[in-house]
C-alpha atoms as a PDB file:
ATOM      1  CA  UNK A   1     140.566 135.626 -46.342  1.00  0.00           C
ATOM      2  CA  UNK A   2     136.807 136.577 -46.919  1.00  0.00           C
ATOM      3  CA  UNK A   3     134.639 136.707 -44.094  1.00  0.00           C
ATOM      4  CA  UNK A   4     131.300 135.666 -44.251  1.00  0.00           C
ATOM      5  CA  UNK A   5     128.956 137.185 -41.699  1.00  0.00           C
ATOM      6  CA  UNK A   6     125.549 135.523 -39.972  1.00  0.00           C
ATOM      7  CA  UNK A   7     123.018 137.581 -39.641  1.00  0.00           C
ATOM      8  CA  UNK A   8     123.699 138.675 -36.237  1.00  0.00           C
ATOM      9  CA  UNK A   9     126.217 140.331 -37.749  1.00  0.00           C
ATOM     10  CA  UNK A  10     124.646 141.949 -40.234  1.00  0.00           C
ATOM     11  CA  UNK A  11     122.396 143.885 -38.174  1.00  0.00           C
ATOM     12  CA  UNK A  12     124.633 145.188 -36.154  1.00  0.00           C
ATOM     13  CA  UNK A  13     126.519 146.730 -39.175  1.00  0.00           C
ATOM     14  CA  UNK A  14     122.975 147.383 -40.713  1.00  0.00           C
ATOM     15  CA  UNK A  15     122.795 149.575 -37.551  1.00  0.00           C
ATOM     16  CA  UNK A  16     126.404 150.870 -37.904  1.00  0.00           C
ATOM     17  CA  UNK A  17     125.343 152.173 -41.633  1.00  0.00           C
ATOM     18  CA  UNK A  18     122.252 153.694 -40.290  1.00  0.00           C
ATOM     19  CA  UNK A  19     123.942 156.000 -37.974  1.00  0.00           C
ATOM     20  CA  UNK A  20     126.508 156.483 -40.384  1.00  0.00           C
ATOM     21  CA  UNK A  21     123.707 157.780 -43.323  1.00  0.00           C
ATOM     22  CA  UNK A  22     121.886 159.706 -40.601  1.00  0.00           C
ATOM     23  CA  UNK A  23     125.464 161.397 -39.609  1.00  0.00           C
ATOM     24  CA  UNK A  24     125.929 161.939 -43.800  1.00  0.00           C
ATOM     25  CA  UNK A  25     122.179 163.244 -43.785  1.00  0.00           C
ATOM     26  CA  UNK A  26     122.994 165.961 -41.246  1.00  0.00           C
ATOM     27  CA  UNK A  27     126.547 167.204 -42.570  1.00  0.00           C
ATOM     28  CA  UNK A  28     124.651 168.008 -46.327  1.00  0.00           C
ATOM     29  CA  UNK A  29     122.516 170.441 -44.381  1.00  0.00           C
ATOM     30  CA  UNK A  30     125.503 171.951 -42.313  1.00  0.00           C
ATOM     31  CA  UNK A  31     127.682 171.853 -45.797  1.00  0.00           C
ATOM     32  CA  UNK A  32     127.281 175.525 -46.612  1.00  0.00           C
ATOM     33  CA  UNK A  33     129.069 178.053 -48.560  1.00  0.00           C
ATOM     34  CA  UNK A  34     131.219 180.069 -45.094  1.00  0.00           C
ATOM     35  CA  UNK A  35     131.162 177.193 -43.410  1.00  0.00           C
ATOM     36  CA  UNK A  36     134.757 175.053 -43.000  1.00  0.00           C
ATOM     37  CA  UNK A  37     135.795 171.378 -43.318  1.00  0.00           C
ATOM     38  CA  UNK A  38     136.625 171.472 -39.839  1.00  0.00           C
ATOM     39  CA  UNK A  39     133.397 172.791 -38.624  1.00  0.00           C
ATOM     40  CA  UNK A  40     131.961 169.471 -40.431  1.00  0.00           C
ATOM     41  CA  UNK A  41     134.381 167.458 -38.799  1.00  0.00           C
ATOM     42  CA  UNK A  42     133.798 168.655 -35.378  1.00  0.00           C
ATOM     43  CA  UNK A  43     129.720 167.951 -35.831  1.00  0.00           C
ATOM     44  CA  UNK A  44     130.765 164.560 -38.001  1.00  0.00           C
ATOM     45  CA  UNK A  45     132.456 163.305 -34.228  1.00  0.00           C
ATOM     46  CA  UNK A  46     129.906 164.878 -31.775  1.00  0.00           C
ATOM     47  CA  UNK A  47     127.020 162.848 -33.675  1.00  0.00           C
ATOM     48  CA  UNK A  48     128.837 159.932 -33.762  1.00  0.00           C
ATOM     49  CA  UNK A  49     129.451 159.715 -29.708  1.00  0.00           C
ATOM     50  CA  UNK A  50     126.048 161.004 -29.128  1.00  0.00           C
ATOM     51  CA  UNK A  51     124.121 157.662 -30.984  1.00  0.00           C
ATOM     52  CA  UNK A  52     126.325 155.438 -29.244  1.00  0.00           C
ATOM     53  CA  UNK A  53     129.122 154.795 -31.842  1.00  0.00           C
ATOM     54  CA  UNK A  54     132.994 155.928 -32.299  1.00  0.00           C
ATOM     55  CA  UNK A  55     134.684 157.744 -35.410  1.00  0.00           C
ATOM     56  CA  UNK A  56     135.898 154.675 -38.007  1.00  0.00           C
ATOM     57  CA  UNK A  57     138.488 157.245 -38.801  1.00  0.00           C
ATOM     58  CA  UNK A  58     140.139 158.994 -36.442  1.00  0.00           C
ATOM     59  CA  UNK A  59     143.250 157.511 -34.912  1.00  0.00           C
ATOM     60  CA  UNK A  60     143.707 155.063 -38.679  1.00  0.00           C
ATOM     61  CA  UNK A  61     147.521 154.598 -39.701  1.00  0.00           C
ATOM     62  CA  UNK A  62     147.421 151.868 -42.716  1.00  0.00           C
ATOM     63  CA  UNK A  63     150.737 154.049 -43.435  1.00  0.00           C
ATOM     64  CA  UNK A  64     153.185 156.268 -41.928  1.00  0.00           C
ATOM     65  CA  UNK A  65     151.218 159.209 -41.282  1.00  0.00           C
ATOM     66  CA  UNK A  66     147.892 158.299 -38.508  1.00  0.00           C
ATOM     67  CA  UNK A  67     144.655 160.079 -39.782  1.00  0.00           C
ATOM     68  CA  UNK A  68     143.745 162.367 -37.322  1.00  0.00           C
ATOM     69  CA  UNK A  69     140.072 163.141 -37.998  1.00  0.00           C
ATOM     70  CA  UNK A  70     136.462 161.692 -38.179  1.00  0.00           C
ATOM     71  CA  UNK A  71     135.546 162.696 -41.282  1.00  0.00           C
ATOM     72  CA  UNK A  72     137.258 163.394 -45.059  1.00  0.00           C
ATOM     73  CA  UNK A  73     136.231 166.323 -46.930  1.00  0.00           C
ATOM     74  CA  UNK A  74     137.435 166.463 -50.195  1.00  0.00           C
ATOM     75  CA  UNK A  75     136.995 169.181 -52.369  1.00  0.00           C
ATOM     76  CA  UNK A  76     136.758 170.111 -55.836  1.00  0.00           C
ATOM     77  CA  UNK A  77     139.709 168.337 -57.931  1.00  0.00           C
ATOM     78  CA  UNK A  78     140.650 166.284 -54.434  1.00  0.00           C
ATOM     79  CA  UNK A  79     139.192 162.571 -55.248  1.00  0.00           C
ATOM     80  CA  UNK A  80     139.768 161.278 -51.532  1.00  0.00           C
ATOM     81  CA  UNK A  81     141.184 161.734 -47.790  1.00  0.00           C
ATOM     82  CA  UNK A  82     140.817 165.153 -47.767  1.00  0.00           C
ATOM     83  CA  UNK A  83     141.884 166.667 -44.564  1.00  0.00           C
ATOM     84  CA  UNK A  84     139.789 169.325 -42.401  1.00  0.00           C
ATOM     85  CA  UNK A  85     141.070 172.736 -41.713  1.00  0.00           C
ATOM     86  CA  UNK A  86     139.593 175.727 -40.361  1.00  0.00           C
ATOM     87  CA  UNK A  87     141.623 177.446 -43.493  1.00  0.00           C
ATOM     88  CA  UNK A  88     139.118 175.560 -45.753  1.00  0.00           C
ATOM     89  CA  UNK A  89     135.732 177.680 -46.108  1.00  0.00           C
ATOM     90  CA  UNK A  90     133.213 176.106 -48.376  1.00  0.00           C
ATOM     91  CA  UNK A  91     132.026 178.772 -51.416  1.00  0.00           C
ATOM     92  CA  UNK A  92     129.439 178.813 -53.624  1.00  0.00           C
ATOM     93  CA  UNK A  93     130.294 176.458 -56.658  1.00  0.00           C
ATOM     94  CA  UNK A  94     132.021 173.377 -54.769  1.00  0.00           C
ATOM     95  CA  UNK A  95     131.361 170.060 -54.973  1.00  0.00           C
ATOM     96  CA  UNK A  96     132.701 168.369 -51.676  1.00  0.00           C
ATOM     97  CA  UNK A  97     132.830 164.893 -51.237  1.00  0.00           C
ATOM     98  CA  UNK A  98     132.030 163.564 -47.556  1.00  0.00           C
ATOM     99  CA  UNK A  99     133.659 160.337 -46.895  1.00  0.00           C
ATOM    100  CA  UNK A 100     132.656 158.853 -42.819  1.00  0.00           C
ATOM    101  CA  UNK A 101     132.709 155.872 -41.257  1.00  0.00           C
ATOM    102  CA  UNK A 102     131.958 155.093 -37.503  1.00  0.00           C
ATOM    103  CA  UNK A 103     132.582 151.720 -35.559  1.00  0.00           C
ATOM    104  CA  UNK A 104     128.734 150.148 -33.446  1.00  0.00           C
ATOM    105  CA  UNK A 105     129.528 147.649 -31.128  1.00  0.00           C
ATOM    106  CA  UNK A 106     132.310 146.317 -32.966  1.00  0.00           C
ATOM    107  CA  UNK A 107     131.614 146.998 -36.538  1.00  0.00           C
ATOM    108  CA  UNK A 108     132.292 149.042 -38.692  1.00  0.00           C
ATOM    109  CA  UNK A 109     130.003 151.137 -41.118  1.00  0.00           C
ATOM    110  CA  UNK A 110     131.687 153.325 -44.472  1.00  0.00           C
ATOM    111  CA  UNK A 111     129.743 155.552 -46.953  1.00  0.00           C
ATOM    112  CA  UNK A 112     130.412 158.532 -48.727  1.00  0.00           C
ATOM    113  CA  UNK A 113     128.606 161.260 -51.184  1.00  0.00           C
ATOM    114  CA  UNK A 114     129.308 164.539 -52.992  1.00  0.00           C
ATOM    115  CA  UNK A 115     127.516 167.348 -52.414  1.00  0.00           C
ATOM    116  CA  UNK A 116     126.995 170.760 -54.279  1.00  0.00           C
ATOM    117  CA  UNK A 117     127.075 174.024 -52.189  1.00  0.00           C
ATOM    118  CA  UNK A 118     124.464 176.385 -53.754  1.00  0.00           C
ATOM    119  CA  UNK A 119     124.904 176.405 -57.632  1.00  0.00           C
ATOM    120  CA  UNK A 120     127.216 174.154 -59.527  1.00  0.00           C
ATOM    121  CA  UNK A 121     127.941 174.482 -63.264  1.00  0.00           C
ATOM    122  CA  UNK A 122     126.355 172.088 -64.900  1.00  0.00           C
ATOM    123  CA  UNK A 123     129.664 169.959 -65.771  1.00  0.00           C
ATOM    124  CA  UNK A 124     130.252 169.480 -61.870  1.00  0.00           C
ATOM    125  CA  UNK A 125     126.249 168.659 -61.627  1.00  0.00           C
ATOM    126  CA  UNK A 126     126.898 165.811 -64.563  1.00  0.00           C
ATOM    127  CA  UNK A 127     129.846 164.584 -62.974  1.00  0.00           C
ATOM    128  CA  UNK A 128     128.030 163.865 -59.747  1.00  0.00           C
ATOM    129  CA  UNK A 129     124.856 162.106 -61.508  1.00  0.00           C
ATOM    130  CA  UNK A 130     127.567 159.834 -63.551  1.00  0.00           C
ATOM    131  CA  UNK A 131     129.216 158.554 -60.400  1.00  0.00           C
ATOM    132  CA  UNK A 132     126.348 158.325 -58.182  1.00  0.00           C
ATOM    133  CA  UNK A 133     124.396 155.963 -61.308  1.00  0.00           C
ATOM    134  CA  UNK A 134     128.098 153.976 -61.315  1.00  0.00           C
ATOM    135  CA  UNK A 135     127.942 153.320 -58.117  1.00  0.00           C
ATOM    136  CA  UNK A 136     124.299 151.972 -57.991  1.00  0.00           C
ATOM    137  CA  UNK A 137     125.343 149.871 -61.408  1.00  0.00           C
ATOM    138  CA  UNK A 138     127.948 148.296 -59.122  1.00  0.00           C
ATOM    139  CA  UNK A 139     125.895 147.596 -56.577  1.00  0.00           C
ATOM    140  CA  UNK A 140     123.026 145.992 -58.987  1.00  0.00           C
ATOM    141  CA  UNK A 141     125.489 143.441 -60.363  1.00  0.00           C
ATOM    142  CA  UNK A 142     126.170 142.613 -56.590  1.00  0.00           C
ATOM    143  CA  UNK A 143     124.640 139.364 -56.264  1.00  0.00           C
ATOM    144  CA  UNK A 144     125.393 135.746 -55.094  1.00  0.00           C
ATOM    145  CA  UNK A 145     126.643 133.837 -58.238  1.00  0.00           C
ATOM    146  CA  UNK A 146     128.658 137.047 -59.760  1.00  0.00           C
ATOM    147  CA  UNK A 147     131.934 137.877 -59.311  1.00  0.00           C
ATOM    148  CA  UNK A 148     133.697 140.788 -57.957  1.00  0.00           C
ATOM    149  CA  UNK A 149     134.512 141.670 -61.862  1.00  0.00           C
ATOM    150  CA  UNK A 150     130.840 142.369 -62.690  1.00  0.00           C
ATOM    151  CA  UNK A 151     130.696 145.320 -60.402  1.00  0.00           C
ATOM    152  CA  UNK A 152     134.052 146.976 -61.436  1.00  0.00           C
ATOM    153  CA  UNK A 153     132.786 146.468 -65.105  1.00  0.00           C
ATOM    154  CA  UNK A 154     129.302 147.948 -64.482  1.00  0.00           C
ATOM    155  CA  UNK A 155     130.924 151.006 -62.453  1.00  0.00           C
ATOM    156  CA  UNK A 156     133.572 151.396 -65.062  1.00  0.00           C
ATOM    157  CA  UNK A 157     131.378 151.292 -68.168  1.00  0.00           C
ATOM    158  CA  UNK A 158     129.005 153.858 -66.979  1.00  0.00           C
ATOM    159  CA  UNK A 159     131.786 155.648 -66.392  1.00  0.00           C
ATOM    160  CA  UNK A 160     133.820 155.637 -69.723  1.00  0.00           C
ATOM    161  CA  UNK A 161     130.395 155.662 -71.532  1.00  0.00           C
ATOM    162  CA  UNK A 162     130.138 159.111 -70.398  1.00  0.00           C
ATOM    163  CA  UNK A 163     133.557 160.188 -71.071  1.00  0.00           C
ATOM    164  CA  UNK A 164     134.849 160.128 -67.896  1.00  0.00           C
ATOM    165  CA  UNK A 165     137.975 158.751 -65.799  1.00  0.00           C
ATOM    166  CA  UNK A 166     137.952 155.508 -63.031  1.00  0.00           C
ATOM    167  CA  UNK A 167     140.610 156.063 -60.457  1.00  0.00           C
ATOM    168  CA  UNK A 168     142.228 152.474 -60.315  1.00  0.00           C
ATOM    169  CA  UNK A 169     145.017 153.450 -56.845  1.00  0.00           C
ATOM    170  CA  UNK A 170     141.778 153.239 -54.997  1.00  0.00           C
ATOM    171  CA  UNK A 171     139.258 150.630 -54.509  1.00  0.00           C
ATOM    172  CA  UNK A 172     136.152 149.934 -52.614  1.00  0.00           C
ATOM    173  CA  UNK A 173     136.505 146.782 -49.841  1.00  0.00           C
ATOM    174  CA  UNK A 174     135.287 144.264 -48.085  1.00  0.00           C
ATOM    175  CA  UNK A 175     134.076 146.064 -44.463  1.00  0.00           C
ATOM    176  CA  UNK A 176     133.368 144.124 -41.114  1.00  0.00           C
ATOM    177  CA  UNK A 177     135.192 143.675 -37.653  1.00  0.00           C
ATOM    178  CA  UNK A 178     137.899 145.921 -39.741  1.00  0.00           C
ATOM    179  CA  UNK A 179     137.034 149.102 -41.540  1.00  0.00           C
ATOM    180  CA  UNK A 180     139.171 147.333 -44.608  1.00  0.00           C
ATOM    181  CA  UNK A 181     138.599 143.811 -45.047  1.00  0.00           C
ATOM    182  CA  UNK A 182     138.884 141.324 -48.373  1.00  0.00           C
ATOM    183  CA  UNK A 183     138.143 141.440 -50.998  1.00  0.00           C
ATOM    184  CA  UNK A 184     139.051 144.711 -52.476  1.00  0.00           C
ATOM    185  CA  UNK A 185     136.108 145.495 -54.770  1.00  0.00           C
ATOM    186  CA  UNK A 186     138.144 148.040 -57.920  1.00  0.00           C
ATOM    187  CA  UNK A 187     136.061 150.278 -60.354  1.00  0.00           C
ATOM    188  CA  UNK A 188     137.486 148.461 -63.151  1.00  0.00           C
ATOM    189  CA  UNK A 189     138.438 145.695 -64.228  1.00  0.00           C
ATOM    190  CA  UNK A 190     141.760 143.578 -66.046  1.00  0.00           C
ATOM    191  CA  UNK A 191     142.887 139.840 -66.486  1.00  0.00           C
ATOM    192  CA  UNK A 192     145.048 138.439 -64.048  1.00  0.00           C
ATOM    193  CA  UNK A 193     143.582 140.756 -61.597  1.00  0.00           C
ATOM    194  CA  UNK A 194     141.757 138.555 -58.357  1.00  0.00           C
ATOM    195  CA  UNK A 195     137.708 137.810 -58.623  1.00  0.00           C
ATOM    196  CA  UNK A 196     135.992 135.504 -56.319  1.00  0.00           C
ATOM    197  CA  UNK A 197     132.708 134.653 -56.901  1.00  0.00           C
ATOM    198  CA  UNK A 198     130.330 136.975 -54.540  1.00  0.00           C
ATOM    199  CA  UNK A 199     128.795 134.405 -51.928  1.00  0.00           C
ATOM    200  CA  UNK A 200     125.657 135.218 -49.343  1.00  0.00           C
ATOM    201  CA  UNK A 201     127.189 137.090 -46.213  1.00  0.00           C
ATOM    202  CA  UNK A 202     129.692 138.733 -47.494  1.00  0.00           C
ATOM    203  CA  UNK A 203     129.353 142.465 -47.021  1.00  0.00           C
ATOM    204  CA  UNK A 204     131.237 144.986 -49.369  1.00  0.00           C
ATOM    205  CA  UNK A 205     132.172 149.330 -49.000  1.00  0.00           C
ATOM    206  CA  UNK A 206     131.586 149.912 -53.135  1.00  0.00           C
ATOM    207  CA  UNK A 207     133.024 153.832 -53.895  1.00  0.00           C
ATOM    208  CA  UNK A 208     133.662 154.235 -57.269  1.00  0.00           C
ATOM    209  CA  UNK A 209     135.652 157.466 -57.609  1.00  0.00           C
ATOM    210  CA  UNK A 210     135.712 158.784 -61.211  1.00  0.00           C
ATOM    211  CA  UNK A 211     137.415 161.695 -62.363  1.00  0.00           C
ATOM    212  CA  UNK A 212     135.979 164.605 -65.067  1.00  0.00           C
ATOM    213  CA  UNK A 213     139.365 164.599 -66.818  1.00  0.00           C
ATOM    214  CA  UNK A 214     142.793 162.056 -66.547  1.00  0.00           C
ATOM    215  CA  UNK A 215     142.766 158.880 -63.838  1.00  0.00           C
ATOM    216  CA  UNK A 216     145.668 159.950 -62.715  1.00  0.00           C
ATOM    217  CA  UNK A 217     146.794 161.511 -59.222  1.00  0.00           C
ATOM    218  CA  UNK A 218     148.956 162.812 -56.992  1.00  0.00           C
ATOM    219  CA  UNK A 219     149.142 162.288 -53.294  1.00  0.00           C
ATOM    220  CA  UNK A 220     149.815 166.221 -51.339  1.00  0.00           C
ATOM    221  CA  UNK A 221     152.713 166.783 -48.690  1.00  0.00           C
ATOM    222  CA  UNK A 222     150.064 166.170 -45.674  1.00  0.00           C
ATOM    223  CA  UNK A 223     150.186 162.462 -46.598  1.00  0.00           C
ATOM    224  CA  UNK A 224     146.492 161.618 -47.366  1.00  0.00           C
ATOM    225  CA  UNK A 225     144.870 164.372 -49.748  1.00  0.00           C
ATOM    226  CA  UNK A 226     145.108 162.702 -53.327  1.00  0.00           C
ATOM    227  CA  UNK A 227     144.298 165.484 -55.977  1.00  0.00           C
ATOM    228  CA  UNK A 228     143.498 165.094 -59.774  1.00  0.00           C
ATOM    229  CA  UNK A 229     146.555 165.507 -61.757  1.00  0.00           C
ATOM    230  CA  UNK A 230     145.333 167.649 -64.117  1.00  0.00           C
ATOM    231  CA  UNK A 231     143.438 169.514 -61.406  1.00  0.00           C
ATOM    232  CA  UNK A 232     140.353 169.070 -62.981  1.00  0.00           C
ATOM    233  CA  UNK A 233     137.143 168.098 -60.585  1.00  0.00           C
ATOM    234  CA  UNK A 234     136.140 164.166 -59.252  1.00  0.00           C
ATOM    235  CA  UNK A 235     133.385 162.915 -57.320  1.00  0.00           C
ATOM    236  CA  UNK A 236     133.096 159.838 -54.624  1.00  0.00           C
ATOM    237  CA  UNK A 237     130.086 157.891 -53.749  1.00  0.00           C
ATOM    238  CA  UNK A 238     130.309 154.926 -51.444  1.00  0.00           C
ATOM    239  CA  UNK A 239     127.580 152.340 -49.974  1.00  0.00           C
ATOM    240  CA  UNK A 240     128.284 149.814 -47.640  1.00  0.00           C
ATOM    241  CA  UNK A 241     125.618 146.320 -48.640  1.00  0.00           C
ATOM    242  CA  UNK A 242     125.061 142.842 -47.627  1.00  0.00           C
ATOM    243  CA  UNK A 243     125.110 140.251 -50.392  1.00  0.00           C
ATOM    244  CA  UNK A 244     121.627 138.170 -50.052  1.00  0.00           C
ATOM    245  CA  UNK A 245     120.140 135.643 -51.382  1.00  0.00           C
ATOM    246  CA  UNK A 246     117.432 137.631 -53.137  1.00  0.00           C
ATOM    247  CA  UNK A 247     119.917 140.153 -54.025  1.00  0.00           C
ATOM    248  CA  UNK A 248     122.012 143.710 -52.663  1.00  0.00           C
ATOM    249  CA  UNK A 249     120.591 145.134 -49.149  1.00  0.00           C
ATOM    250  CA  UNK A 250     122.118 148.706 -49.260  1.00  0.00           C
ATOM    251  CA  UNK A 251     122.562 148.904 -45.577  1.00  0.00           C
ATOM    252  CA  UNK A 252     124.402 152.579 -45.381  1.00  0.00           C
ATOM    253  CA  UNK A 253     120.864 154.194 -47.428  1.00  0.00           C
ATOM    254  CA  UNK A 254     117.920 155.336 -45.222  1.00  0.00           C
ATOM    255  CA  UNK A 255     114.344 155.078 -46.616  1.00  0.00           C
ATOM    256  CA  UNK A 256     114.519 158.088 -48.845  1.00  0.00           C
ATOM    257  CA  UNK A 257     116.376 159.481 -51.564  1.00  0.00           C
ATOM    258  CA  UNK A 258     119.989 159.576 -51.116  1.00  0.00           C
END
């Protein structure tokens, strides 16, 4: 069922996403070449008790292994749920995709981006600019009146149109009381597969994650870290947003640049 939320509602998640693009804000400047996926973690949870909120992540079991961390870093050829270490040092050339989420007074908040440390080639810089302009395609066909179908076709043809791969085992969702809620929101789109109509209220996590070579994965031994199966690099940007009657409110985006 798809839960519509009053306004009230929204601006308590409005407030949720702040904190979480603030949090986001602060780990690109700590995301350093030397510097590990653990260290990121550890500041990813201290910010998150200090404004008043709790980790989204830490403690989630949708499966058999619980996530134990606040934050995912995923780097390189890992498209999502990448796992902290302290074995995991940042070096010049990464990209690193920082997926957080933190629960405010009962809802949730989810967004995501992928960040170069120091110099990138310019493949991995292209990569990132393709997702991050798929993901703001999605969002600008997110309007009452559409359906869920004109956002996975707008994040999947900006996509393929620039010769890249849509990972279709993940999706974006519907984000509220619960981190995942309905509808799922997929980067593509095929008949037969669900699309209600998007209605004022609802509010939606969109993450396309697209991939420089095949779609295809594979999930590692630790449970959560999915990897590119040709080992080739992917990026992940998310944004949580209210549907409204004039049109998207990106409520995980501060008022600058992203």
């Amino acid at each position: 069922m798809i839960t519509l939320k009053r306004p009230t509602e929204i601006a308590l998640m409005r407030r949720a996403n702040q904190i979480v693009a603030e949090i986001l804000d602060d780990l690109v400047v700590a995301a350093k070449p030397g510097v590990t996926s653990l260290e990121l973690d550890r500041l990813a949870e201290e910010l998150t008790w200090k404004k008043g909120a709790r980790p989204a992540f830490k403690g989630y079991k949708p499966q058999a292994v619980e996530y134990r961390h606040s934050l995912c870093v995923s780097i390189n050829q890992e498209i999502v749920h990448g796992i902290p270490s302290s074995k995991r040092r940042l070096k010049e050339g990464d990209i690193v995709g920082l997926d957080f989420g933190v629960c405010y007074q009962g809802y949730f908040g989810d967004a995501a981006r992928t960040v170069a440390i120091g110099d990138v080639s310019d493949n991995a810089r292209r990569l990132m600019k393709v997702t991050r302009d798929a993901l703001y395609a999605g969002i600008d066909r997110a309007r009452v009146g559409n359906r869920i179908s004109d956002i996975a076709r707008a994040v999947q043809s900006t996509a393929e149109s620039a010769g890249y791969s849509v990972v279709t085992d993940f999706a974006g969702h519907g984000i509220g009381r619960k981190l995942h809620e309905e509808p799922q929101v997929p980067n593509y789109f095929r008949p037969g597969m669900p699309n209600p109509r998007l209605q004022e209220g609802m509010v939606l996590a969109i993450e396309p994650m697209i991939n420089e070579g095949v779609a295809e994965l594979e999930i590692l031994a630790d449970g959560w870290t999915a990897v590119t199966a040709d080992g080739k690099l992917s990026a992940h940007f998310e944004h949580s947003i209210a549907i409204t009657a004039i049109g998207p409110e990106i409520l995980s985006e501060l008022n600058h640049n992203v």
